[in-house]
Protein backbone atom coordinates (compact mmCIF):
# COMPACT_ATOMS: atom_id res chain seq x y z
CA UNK A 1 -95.58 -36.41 22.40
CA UNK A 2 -96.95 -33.29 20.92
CA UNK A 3 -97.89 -30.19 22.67
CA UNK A 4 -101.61 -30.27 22.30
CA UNK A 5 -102.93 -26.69 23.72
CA UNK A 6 -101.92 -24.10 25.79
CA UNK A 7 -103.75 -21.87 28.27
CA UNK A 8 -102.95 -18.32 29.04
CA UNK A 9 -104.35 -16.83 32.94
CA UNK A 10 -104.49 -13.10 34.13
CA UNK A 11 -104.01 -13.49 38.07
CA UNK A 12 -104.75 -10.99 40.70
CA UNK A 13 -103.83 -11.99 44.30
CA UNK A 14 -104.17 -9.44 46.77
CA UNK A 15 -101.58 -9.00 49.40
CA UNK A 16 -101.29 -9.31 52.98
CA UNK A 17 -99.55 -6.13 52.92
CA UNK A 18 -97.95 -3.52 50.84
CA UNK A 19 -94.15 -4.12 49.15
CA UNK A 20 -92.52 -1.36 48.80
CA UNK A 21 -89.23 -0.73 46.47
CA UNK A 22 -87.61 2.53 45.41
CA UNK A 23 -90.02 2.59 42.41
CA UNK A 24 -93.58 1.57 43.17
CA UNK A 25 -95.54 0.52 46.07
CA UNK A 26 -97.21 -3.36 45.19
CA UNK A 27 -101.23 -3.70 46.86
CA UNK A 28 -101.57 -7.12 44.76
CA UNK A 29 -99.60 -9.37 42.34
CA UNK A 30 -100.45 -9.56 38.94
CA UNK A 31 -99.01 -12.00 37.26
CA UNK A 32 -99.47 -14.38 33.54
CA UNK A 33 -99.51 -18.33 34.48
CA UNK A 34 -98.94 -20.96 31.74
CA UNK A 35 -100.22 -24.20 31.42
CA UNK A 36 -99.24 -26.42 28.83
CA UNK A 37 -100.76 -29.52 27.93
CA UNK A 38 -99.74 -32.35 26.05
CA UNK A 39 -99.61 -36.41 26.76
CA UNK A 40 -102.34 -36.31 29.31
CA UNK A 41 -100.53 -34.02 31.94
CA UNK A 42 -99.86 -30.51 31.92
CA UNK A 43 -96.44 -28.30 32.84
CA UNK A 44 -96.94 -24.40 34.60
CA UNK A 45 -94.85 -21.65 34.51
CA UNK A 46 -95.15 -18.05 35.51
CA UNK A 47 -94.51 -14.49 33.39
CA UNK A 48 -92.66 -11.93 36.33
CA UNK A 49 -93.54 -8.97 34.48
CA UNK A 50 -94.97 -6.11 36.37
CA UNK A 51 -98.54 -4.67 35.42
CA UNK A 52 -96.16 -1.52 34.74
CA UNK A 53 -93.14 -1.41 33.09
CA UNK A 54 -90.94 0.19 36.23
CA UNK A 55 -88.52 -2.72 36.73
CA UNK A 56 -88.38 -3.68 33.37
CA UNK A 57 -89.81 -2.81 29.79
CA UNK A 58 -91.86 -5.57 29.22
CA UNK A 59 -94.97 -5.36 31.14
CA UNK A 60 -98.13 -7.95 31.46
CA UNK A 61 -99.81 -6.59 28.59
CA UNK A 62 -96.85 -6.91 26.31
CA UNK A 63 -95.72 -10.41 27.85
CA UNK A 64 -99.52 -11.68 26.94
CA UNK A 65 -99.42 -9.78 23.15
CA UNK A 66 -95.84 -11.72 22.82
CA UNK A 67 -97.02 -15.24 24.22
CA UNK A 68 -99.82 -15.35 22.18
CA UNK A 69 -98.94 -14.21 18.74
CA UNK A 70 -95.42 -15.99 18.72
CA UNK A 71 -94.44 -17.80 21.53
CA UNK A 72 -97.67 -20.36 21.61
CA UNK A 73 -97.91 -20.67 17.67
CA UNK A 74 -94.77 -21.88 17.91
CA UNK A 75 -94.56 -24.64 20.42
CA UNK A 76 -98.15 -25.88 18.97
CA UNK A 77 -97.93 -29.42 17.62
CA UNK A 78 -94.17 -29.73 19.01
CA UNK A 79 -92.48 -31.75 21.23
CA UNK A 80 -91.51 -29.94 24.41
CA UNK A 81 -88.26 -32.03 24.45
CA UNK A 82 -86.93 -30.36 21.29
CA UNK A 83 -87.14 -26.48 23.52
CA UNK A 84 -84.92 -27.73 25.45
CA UNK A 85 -81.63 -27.95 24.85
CA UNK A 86 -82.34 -25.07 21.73
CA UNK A 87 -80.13 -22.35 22.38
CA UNK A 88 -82.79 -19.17 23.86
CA UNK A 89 -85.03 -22.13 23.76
CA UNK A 90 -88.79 -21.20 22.34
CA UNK A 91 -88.58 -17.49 20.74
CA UNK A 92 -84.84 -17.43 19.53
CA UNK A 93 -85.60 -14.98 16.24
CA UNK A 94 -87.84 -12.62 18.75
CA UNK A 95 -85.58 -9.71 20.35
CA UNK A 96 -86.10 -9.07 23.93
CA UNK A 97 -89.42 -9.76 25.29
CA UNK A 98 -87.38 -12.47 27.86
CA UNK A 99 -89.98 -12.46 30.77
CA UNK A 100 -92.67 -13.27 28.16
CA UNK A 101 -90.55 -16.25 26.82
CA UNK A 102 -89.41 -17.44 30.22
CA UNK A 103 -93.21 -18.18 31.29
CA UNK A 104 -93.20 -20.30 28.65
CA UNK A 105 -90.25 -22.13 28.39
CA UNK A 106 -90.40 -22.94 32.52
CA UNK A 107 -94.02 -24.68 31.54
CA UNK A 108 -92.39 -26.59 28.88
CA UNK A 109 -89.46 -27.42 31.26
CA UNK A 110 -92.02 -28.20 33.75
CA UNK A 111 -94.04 -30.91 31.71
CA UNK A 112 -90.94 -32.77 30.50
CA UNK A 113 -89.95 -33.43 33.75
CA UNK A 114 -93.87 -34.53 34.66
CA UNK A 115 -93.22 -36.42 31.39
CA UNK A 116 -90.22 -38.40 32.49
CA UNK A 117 -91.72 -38.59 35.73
CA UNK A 118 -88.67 -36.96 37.52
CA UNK A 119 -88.30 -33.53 39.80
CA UNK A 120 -87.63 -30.38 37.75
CA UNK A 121 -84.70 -30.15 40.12
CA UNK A 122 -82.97 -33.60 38.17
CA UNK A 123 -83.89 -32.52 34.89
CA UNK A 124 -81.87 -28.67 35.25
CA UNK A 125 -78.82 -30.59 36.65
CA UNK A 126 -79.02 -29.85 40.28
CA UNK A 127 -78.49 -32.08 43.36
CA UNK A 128 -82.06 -32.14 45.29
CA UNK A 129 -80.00 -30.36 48.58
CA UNK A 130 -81.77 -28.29 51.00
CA UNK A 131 -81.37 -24.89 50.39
CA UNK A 132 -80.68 -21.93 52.56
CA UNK A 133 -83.48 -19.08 52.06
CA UNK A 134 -83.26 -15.55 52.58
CA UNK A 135 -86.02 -12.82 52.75
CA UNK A 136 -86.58 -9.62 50.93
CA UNK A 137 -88.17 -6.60 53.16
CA UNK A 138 -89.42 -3.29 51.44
CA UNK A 139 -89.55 0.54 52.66
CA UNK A 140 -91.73 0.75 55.17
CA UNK A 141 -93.49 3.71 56.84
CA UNK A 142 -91.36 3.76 59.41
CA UNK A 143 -88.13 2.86 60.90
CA UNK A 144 -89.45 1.08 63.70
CA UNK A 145 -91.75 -1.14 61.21
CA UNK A 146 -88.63 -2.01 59.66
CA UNK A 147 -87.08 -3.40 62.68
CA UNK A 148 -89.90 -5.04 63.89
CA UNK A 149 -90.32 -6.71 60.55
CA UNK A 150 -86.62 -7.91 60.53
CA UNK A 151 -86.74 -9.71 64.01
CA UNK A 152 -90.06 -11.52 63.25
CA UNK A 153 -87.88 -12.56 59.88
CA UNK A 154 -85.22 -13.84 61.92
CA UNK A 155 -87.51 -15.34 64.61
CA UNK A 156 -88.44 -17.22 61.35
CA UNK A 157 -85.00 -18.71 60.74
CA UNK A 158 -84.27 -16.82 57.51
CA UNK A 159 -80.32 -16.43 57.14
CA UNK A 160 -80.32 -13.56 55.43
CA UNK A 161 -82.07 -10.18 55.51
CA UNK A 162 -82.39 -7.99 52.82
CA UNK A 163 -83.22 -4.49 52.57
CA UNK A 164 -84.96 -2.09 49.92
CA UNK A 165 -83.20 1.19 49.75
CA UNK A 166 -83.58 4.50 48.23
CA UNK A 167 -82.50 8.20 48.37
CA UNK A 168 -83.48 9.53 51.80
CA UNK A 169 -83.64 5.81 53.11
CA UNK A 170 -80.36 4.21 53.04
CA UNK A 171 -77.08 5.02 54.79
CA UNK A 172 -79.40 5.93 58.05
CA UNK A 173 -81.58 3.14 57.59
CA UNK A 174 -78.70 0.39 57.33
CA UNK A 175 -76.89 2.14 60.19
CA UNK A 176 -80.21 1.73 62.56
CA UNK A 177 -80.32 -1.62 61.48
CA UNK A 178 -76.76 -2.52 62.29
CA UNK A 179 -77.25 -1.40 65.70
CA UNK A 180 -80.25 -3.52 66.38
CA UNK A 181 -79.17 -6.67 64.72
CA UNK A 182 -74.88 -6.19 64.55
CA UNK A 183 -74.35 -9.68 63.71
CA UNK A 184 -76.95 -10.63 60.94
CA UNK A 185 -76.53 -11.26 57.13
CA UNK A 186 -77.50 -8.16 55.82
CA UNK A 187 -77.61 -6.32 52.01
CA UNK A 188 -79.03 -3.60 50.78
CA UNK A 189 -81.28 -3.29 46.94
CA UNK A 190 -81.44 -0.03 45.41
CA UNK A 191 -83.15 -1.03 42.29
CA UNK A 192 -81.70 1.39 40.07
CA UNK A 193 -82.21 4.57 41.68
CA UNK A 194 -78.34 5.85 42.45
CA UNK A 195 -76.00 7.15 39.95
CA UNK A 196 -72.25 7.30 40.23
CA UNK A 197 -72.55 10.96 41.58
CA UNK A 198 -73.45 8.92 45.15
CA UNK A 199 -70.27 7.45 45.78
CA UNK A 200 -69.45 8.80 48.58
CA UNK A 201 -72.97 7.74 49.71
CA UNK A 202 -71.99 4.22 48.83
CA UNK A 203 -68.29 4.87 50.98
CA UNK A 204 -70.55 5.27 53.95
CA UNK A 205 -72.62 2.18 53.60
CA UNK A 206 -68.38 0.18 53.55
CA UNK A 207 -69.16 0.92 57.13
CA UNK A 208 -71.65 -1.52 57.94
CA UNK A 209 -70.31 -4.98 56.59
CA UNK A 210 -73.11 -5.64 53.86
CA UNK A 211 -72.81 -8.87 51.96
CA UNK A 212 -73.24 -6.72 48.72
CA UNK A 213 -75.21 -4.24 47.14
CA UNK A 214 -77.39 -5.43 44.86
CA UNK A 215 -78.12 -3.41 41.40
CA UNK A 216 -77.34 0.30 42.65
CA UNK A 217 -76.90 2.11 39.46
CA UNK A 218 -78.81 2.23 35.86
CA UNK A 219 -80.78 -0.77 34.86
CA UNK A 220 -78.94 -1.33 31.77
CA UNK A 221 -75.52 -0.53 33.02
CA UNK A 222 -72.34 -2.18 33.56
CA UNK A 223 -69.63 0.33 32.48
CA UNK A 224 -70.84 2.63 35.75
CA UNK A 225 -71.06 -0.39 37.98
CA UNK A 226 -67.68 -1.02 37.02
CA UNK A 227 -66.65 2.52 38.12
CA UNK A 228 -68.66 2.11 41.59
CA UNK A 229 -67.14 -1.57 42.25
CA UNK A 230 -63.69 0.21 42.25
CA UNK A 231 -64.70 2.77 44.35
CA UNK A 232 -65.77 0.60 47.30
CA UNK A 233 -65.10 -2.43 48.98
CA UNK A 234 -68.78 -3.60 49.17
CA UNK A 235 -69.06 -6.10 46.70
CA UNK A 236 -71.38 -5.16 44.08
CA UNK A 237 -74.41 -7.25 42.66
CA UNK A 238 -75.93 -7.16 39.71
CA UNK A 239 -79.66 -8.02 38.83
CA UNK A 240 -81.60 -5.85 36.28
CA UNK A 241 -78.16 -5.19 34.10
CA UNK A 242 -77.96 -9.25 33.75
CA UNK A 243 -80.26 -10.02 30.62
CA UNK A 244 -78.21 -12.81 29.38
CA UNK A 245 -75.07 -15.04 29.30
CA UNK A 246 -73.61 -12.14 27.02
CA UNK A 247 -74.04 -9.16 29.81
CA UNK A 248 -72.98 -11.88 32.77
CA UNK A 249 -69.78 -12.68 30.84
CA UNK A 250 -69.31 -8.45 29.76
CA UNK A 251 -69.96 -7.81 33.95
CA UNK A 252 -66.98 -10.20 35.41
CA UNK A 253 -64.55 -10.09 32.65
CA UNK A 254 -64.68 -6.08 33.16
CA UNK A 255 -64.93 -6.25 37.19
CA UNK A 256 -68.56 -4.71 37.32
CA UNK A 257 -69.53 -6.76 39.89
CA UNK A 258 -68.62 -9.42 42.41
CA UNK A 259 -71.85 -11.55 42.93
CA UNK A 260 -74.67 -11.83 40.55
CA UNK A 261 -78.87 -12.81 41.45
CA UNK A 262 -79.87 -15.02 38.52
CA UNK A 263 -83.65 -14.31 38.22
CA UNK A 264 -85.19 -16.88 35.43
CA UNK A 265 -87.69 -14.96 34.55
CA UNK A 266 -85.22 -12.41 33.59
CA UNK A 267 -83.09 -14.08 31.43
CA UNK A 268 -85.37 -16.00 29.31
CA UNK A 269 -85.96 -19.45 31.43
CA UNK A 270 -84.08 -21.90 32.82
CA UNK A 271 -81.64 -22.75 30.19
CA UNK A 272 -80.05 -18.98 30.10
CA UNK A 273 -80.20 -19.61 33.88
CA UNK A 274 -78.49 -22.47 33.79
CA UNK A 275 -75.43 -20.92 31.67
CA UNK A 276 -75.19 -17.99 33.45
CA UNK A 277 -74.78 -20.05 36.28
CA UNK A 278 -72.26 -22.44 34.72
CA UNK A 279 -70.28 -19.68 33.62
CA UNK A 280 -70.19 -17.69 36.86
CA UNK A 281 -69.22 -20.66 38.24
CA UNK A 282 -66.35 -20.93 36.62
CA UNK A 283 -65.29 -17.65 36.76
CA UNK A 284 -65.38 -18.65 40.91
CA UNK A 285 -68.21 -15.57 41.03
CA UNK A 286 -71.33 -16.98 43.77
CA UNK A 287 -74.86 -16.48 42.29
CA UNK A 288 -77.87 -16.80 44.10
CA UNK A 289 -81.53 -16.40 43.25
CA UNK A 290 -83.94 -13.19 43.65
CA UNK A 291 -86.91 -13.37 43.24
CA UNK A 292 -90.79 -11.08 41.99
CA UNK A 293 -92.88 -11.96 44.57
CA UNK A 294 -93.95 -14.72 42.73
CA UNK A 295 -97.41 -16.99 43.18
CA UNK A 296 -96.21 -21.13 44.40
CA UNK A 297 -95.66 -22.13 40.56
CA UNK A 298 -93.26 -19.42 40.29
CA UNK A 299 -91.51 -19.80 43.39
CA UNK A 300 -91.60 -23.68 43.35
CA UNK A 301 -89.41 -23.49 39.72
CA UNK A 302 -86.67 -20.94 41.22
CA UNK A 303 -86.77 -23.70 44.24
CA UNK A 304 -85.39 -25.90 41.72
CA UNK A 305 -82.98 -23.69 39.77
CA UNK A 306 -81.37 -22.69 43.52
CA UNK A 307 -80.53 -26.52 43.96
CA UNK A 308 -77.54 -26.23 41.45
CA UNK A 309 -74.27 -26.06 43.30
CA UNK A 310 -72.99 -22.55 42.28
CA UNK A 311 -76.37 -20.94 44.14
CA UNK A 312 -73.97 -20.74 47.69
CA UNK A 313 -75.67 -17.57 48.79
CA UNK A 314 -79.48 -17.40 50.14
CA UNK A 315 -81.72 -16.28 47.72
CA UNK A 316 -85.49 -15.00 47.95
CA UNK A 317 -87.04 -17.61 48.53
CA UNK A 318 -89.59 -17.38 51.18
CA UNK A 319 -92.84 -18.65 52.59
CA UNK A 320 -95.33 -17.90 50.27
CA UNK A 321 -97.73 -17.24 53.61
CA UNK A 322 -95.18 -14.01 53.62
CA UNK A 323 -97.31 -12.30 51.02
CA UNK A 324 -100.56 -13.90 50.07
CA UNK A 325 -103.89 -15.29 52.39
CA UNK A 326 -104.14 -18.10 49.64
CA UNK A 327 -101.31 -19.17 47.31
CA UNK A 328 -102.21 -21.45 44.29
CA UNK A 329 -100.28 -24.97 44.94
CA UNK A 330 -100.78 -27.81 46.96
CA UNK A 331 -98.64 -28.00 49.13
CA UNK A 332 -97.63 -24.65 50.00
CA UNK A 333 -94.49 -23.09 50.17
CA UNK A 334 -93.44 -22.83 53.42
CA UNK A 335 -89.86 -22.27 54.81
CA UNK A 336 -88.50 -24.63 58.41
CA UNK A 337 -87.22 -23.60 61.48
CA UNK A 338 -84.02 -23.59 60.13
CA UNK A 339 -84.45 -21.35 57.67
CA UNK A 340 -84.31 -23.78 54.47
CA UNK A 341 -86.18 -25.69 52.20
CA UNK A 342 -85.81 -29.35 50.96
CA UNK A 343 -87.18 -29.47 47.39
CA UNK A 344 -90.05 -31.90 46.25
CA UNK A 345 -88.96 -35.10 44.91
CA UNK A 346 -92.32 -35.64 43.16
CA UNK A 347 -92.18 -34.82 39.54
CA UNK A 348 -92.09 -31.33 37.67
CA UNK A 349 -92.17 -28.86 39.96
CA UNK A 350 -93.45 -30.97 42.83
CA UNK A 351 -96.41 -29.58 43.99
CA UNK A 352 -100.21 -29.44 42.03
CA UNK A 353 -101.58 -26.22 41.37
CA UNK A 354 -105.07 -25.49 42.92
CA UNK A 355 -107.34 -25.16 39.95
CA UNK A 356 -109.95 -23.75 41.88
CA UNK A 357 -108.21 -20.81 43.79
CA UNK A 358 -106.54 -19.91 40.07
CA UNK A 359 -109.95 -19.77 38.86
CA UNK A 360 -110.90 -17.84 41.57
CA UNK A 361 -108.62 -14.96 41.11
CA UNK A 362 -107.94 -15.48 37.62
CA UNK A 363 -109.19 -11.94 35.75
CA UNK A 364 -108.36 -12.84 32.22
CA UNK A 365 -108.28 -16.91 30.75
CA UNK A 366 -107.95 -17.69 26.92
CA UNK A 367 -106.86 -21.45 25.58
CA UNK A 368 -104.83 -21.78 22.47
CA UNK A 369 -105.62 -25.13 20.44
């Protein structure tokens, strides 16, 4: 089977409401979606990056110059099989640029599983099991908004709650919220915006029993983070500083960190996912799985990466109702009682994205032949 063509979208969804993180406040979701077609079906995936470059460097505009000048010439006429198992999979000569070759490698992972006619769960080596599902709440305008937005969460079933911080919104913040809510799973994401000079900021937050905190210090760092991890007895998690196999290995062999959120999109696509995971396993350090605020297609593939047995701790993986009127799969996303979700056993990804709504909020749409 040969890939045949290749279709690029420019999404905007609006959002129910704003997401706030210690960088940028989000009205709408941009986002790149990928379908590639070959053998009659087609696979999806999804490019994360940001219309801005505040999280990371690669932004939309770069992830579309990227897909389209390299990434797509070079999977044209190939089988999708022969990505696979290719170490950095499609892209391996092109430096950086991993969101861009993520989006693309998750649609070719996606239409070999169509292909075989198995889940995309089976095909990345993980078990089908229900998975435990956390939630993800930004700043809000208030402290009271905050608290009412974490018991609707919980009313919800999530098991774990996790909060944006930043300076002037932290040790306060998590304090208020222990008092409210004293017994709940509970960590804090600074995105970045702390150096090592708030230590004894981070000494404070030892107080409130956190399950970690997640990426505190510069996004490129793991020298500091070791410092910090030293410093306190919160364990320390590391998201934006975790590009590859290389900087998950450099992180736990020099104590940086004790947990680690494996975002696909970040890494480069499921197989880096699936090492990082494989190593951190071994290493006995949990992983679990963050996410963008992603549209269904998105969300359904880290559904499937979270399935893998070293993913023990809930990751971001929420209703998609949580953010958007209309999401773009059939069936939605949506998260039980319990607070878990039992993957799709039908194949690829397991659900059928909604041609029409992508239309409908699709701003840009080119097809590569």
């Amino acid at each position: 089977m040969k890939i045949e063509e290749t279709v690029l979208y420019q999404v905007e969804l609006p959002m129910l409401q704003f997401f706030e993180t210690s960088f940028e406040r989000m009205r709408k979701k941009s986002a790149i979606l990928v379908e590639i077609r070959g053998g009659g079906l087609s696979g999806w995936g999804e490019c994360v990056a940001d219309g801005d470059p505040y999280y990371s460097s690669e932004d939309l505009f770069t992830a579309w110059h990227i897909m389209e000048d390299f990434l797509i010439p070079e999977i044209t006429g190939e089988d999708p099989e022969g990505f696979l198992a290719a170490p950095g999979g499609p892209g391996s000569r092109i430096k950086g640029n991993r969101m861009a070759k993520a989006a693309v490698s998750s649609a070719l992972w996606d239409l070999a599983a169509r292909l075989r006619e198995i889940p995309l769960w089976r095909l990345m080596g993980g078990s089908g099991r229900s998975i435990a599902c956390g939630v993800s709440i930004g700043i809000q305008d208030s402290v009271e908004e905050l608290l009412d937005k974490i018991a609707l969460e919980l009313e919800s079933g999530y098991r774990r709650i996790k909060v944006k911080i930043k300076p002037g919104w932290d040790v306060g913040i998590i304090s208020r919220i222990r008092r409210e809510f004293p017994g709940i799973r509970l960590m804090a994401d600074a995105n970045s915006a702390y150096t090592l000079a708030d230590l004894d900021l981070f000494r404070e937050l030892d107080r409130f029993d956190l399950m970690m905190i997640e990426q505190p210090l510069y996004s490129d760092d793991i020298y500091e983070h070791r410092q910090l991890q030293e410093g306190i007895s919160t364990p320390v998690c590391l998201d934006e500083s975790i590009r590859h196999l290389r900087d998950a290995r450099a992180a736990i062999e020099l104590g940086a960190c004790r947990i680690i959120n494996i975002k696909q999109g970040r890494v480069g696509g499921p197989g880096e996912a699936i090492r990082i995971h494989d190593y951190c396993r071994e290493a006995g350090i949990p992983v679990w799985c963050g996410g963008m605020i992603e549209t269904g297609i998105g969300r359904a593939h880290n559904i499937a990466l979270s399935t893998l047995d070293n993913f023990t701790l809930p990751g971001d993986i929420s209703s998609g109702s949580r953010y958007f009127r209309e999401d773009l799969i059939d069936p939605p996303i949506e998260v039980a009682s319990d607070g878990c979700i039992t993957p799709s056993t039908a194949p690829g990804f397991g659900h059928q994205p909604l041609r029409k709504q992508i239309d409908r909020y699709t701003a840009v749409r080119k097809t590569f032949r």
